[in-house]
N, C-alpha and C. Protein backbone atom coordinates (compact mmCIF):
# COMPACT_ATOMS: atom_id res chain seq x y z
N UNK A 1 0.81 -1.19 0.00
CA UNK A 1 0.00 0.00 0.00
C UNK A 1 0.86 1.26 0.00
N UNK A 2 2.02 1.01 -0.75
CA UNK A 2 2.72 2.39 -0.91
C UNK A 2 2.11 3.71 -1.41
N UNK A 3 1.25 3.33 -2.46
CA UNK A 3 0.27 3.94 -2.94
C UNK A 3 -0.53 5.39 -1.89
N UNK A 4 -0.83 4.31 -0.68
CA UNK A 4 -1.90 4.99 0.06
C UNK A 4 -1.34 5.83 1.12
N UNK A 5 0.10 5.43 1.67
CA UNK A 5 1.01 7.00 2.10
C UNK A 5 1.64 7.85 0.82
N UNK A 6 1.66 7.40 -0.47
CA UNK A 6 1.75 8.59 -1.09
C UNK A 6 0.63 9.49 -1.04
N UNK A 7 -0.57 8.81 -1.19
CA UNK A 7 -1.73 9.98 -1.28
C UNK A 7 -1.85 10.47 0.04
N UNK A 8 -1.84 10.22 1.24
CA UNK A 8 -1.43 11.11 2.05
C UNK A 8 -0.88 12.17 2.14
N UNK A 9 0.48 11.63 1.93
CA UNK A 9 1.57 12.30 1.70
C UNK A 9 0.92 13.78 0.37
N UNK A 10 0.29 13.60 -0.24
CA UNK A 10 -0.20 14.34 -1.37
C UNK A 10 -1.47 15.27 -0.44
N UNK A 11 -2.06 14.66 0.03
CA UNK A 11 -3.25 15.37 0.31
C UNK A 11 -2.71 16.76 1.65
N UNK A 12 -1.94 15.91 2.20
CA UNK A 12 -1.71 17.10 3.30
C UNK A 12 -0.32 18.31 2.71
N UNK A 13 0.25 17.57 1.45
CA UNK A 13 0.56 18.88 1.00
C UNK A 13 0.01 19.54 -0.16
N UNK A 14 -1.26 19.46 0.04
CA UNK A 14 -2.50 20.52 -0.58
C UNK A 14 -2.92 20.94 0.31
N UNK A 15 -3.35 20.72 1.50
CA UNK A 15 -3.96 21.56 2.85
C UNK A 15 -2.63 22.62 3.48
N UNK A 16 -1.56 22.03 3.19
CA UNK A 16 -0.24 23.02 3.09
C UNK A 16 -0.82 24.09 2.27
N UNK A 17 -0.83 24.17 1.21
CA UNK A 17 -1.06 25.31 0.08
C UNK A 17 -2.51 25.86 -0.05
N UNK A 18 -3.21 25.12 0.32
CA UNK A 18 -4.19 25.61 0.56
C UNK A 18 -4.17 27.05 1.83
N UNK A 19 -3.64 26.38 3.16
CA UNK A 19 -3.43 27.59 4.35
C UNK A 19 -2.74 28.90 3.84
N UNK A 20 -1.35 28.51 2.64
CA UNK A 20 -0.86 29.12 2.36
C UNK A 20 -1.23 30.44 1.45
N UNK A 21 -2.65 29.60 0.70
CA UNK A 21 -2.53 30.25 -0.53
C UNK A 21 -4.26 30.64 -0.52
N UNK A 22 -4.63 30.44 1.20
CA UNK A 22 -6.33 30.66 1.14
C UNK A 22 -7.42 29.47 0.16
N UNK A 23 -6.87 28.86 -0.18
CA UNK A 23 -8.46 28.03 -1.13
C UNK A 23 -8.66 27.24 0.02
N UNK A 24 -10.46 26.88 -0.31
CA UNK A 24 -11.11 26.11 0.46
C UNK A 24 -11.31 24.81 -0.64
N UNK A 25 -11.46 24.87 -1.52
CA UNK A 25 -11.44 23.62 -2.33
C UNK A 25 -10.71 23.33 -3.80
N UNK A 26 -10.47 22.38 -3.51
CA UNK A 26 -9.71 21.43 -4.91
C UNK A 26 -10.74 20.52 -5.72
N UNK A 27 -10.53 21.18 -7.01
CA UNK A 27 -11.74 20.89 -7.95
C UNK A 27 -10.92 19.49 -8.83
N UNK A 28 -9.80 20.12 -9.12
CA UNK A 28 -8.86 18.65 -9.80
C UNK A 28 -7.43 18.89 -9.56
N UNK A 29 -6.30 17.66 -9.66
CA UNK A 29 -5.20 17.49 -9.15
C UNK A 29 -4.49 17.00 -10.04
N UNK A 30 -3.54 17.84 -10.75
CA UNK A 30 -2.34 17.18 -11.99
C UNK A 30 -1.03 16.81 -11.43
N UNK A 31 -1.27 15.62 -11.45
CA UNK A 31 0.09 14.81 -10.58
C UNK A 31 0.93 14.32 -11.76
N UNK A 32 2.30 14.51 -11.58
CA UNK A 32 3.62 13.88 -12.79
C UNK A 32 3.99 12.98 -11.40
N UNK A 33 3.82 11.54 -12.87
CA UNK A 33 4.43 10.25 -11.90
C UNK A 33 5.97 10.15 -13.01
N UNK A 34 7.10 9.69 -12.65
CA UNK A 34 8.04 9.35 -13.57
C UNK A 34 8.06 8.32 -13.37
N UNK A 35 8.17 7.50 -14.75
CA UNK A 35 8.04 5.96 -15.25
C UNK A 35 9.10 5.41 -14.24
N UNK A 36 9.67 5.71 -13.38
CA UNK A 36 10.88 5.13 -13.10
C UNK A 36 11.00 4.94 -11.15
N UNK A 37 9.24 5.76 -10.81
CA UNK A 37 8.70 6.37 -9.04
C UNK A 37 8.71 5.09 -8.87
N UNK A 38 8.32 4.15 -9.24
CA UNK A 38 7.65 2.78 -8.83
C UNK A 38 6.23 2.62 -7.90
N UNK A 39 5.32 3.68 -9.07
CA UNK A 39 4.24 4.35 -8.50
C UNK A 39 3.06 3.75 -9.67
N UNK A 40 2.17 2.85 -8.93
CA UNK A 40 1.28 1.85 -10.10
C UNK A 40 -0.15 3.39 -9.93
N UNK A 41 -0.58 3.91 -11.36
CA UNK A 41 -1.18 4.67 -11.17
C UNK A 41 -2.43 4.63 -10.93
N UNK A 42 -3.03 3.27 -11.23
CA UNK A 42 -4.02 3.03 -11.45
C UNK A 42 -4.61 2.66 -9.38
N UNK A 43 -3.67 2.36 -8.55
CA UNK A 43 -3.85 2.27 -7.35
C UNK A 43 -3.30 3.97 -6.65
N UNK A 44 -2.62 4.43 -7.60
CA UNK A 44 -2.92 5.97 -6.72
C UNK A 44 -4.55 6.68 -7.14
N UNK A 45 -5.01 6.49 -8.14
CA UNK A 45 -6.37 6.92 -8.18
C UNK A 45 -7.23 6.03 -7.17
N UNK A 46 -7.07 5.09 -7.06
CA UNK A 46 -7.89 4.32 -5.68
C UNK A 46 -8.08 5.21 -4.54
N UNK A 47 -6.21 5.20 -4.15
CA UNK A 47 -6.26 5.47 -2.72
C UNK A 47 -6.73 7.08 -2.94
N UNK A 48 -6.63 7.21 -3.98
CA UNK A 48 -6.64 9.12 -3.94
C UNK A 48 -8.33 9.39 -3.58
N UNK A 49 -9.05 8.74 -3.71
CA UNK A 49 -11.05 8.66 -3.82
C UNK A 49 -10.61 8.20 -2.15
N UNK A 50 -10.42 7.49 -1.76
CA UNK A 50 -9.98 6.80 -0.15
C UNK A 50 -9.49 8.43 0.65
N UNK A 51 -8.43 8.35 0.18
CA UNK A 51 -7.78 9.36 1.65
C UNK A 51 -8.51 10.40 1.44
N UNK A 52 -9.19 11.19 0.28
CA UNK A 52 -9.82 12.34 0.12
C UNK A 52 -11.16 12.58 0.95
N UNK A 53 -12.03 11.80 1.16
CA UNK A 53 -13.17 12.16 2.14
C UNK A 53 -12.49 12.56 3.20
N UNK A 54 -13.84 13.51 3.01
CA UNK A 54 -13.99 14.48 4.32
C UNK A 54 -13.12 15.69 4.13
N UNK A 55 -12.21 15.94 3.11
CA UNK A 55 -10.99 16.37 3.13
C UNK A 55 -11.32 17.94 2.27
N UNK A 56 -10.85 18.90 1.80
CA UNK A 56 -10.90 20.06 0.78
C UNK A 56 -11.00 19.15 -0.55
N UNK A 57 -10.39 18.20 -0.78
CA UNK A 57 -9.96 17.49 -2.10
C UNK A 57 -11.30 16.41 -2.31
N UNK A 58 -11.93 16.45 -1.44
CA UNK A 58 -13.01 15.12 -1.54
C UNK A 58 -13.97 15.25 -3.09
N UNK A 59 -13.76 14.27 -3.62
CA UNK A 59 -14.63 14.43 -4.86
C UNK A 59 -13.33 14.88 -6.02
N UNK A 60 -12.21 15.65 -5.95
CA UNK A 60 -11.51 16.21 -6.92
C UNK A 60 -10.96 14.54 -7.77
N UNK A 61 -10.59 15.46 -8.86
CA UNK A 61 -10.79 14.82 -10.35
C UNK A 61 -9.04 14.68 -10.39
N UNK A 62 -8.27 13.42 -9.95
CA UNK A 62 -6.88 13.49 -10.41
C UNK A 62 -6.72 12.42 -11.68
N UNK A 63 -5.91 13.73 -11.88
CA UNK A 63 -5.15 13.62 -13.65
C UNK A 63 -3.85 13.37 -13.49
N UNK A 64 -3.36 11.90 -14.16
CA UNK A 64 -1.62 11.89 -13.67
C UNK A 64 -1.04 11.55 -15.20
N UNK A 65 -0.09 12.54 -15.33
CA UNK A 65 0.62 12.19 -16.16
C UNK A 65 2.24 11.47 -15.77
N UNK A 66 1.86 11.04 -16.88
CA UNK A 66 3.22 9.98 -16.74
C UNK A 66 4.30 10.30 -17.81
N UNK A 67 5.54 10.76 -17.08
CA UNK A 67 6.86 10.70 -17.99
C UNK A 67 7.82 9.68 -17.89
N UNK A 68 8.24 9.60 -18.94
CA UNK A 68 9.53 9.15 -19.43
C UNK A 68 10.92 9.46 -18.77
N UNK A 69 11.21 8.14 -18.19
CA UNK A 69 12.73 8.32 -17.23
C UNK A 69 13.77 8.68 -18.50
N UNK A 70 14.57 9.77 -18.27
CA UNK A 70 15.68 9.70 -19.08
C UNK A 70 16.85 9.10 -18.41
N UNK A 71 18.18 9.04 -19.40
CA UNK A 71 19.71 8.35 -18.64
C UNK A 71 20.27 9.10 -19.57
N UNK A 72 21.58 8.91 -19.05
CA UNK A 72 22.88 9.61 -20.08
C UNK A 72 23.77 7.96 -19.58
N UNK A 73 24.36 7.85 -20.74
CA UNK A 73 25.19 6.57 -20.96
C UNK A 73 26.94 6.94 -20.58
N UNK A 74 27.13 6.52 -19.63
CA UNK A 74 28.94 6.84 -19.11
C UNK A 74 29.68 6.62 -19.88
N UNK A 75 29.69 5.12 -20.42
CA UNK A 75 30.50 5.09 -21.62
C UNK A 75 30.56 5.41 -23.08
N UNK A 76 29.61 5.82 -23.89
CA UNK A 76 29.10 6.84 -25.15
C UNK A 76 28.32 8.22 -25.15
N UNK A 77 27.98 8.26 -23.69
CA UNK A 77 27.42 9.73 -23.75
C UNK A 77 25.96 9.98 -24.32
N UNK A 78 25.34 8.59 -24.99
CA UNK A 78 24.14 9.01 -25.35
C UNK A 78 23.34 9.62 -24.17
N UNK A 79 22.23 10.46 -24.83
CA UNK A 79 20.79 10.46 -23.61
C UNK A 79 19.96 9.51 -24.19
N UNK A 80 19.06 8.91 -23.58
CA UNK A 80 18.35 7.64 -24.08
C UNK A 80 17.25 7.94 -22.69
N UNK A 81 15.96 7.60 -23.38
CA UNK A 81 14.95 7.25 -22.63
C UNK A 81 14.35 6.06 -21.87
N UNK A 82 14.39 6.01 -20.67
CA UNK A 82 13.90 4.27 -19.83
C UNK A 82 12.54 4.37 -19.48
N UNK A 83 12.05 3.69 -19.69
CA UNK A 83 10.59 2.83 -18.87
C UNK A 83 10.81 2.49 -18.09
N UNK A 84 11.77 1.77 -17.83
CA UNK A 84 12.37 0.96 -16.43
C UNK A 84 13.71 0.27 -16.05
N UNK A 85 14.26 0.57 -14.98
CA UNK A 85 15.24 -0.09 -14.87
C UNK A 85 15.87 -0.93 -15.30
N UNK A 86 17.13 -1.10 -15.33
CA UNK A 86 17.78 -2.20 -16.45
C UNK A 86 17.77 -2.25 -17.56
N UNK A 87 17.11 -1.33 -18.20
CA UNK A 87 17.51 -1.07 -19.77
C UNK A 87 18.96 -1.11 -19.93
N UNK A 88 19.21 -1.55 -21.56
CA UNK A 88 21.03 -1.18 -21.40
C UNK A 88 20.48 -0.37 -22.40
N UNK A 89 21.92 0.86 -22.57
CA UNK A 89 21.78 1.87 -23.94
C UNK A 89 22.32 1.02 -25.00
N UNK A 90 20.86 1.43 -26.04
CA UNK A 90 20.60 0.97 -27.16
C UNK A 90 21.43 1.22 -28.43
N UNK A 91 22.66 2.45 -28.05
CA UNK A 91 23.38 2.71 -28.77
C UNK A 91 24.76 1.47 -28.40
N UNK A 92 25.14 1.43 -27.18
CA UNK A 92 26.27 0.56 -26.93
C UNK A 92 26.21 -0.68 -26.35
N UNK A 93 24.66 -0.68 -25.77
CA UNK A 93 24.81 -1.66 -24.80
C UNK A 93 24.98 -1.56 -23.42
N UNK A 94 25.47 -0.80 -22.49
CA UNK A 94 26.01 -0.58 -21.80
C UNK A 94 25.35 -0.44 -20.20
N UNK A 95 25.21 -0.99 -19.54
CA UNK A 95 24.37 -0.73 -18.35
C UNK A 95 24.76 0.57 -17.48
N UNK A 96 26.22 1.02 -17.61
CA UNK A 96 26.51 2.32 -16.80
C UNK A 96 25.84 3.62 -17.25
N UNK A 97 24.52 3.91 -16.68
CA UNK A 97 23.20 4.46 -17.21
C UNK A 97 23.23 5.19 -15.82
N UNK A 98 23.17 7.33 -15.78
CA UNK A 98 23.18 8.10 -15.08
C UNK A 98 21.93 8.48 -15.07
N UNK A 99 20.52 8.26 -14.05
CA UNK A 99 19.78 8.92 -14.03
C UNK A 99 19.40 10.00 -14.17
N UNK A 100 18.88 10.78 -15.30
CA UNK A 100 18.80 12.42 -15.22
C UNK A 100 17.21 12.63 -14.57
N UNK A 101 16.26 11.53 -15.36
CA UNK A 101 14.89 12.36 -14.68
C UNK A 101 14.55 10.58 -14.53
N UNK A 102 12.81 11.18 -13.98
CA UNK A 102 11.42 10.05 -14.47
C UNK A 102 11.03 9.24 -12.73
N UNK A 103 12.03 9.54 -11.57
CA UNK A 103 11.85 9.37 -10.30
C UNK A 103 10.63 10.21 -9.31
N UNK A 104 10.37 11.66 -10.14
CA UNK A 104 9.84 12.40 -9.57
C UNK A 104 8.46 11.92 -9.56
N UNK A 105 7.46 12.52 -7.99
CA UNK A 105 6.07 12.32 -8.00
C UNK A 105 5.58 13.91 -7.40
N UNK A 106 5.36 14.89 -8.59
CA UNK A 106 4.83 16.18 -7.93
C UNK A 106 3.86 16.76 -8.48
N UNK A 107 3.27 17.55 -7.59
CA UNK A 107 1.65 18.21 -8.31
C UNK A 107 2.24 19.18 -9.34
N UNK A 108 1.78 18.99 -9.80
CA UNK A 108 1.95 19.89 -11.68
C UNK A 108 0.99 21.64 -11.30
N UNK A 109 -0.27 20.84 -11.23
CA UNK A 109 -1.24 21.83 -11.03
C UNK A 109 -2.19 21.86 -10.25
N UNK A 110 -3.06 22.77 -9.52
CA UNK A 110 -4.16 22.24 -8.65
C UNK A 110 -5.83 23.44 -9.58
N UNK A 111 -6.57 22.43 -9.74
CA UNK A 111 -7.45 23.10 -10.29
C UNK A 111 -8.70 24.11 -8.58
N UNK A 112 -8.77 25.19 -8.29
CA UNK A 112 -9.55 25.39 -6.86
C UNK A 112 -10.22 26.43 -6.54
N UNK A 113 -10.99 26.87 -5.73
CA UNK A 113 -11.65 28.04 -5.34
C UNK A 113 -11.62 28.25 -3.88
């Protein structure tokens, strides 16, 4: 249920920004998952309907987009795009693969009044 302390983890930093920023409600929630969080999206929309009652967010509409992990290759220097771990670069082969992105899980946007 990693899932269900991320949406936690999500919901109370919208009641963060919310205090911060005055809204009383969240109409929809644009979350970037990177292919690479080890974040199944289809169980963060679960828990996200779950932890939201009762909440400013209860009822809001989350939208997650999903990116593409990039790497840079140590030994040829390509950038090359991963889905997932253990790819080798497709130019050399090579497993010595530098994470640049696709780990991140952050709100993009908050739709609110």
């Amino acid at each position: 249920m990693h899932e269900m302390a991320l949406c936690e983890g999500l919901v109370q930093a919208i009641e963060e920004q919310a205090t911060s920023q005055g809204f009383s409600r969240v109409h929809a929630v644009w979350l970037e998952v990177g292919a690479l969080a080890a974040v199944e999206c289809e169980a963060m929309r679960f828990n996200f309907d779950i932890i939201t009652k009762g909440t400013l967010a209860e009822d809001a509409r989350l939208d997650i987009v999903e990116v593409d992990g990039t790497a840079w290759c140590m030994p040829c220097g390509t950038s090359l795009k991963l889905r997932r771990f253990g790819e080798p670069c497709p130019r050399c082969g090579s497993h010595q693969l530098q994470l640049v992105d696709g780990k991140q899980i952050k709100i993009r946007q908050l739709e609110v009044t």
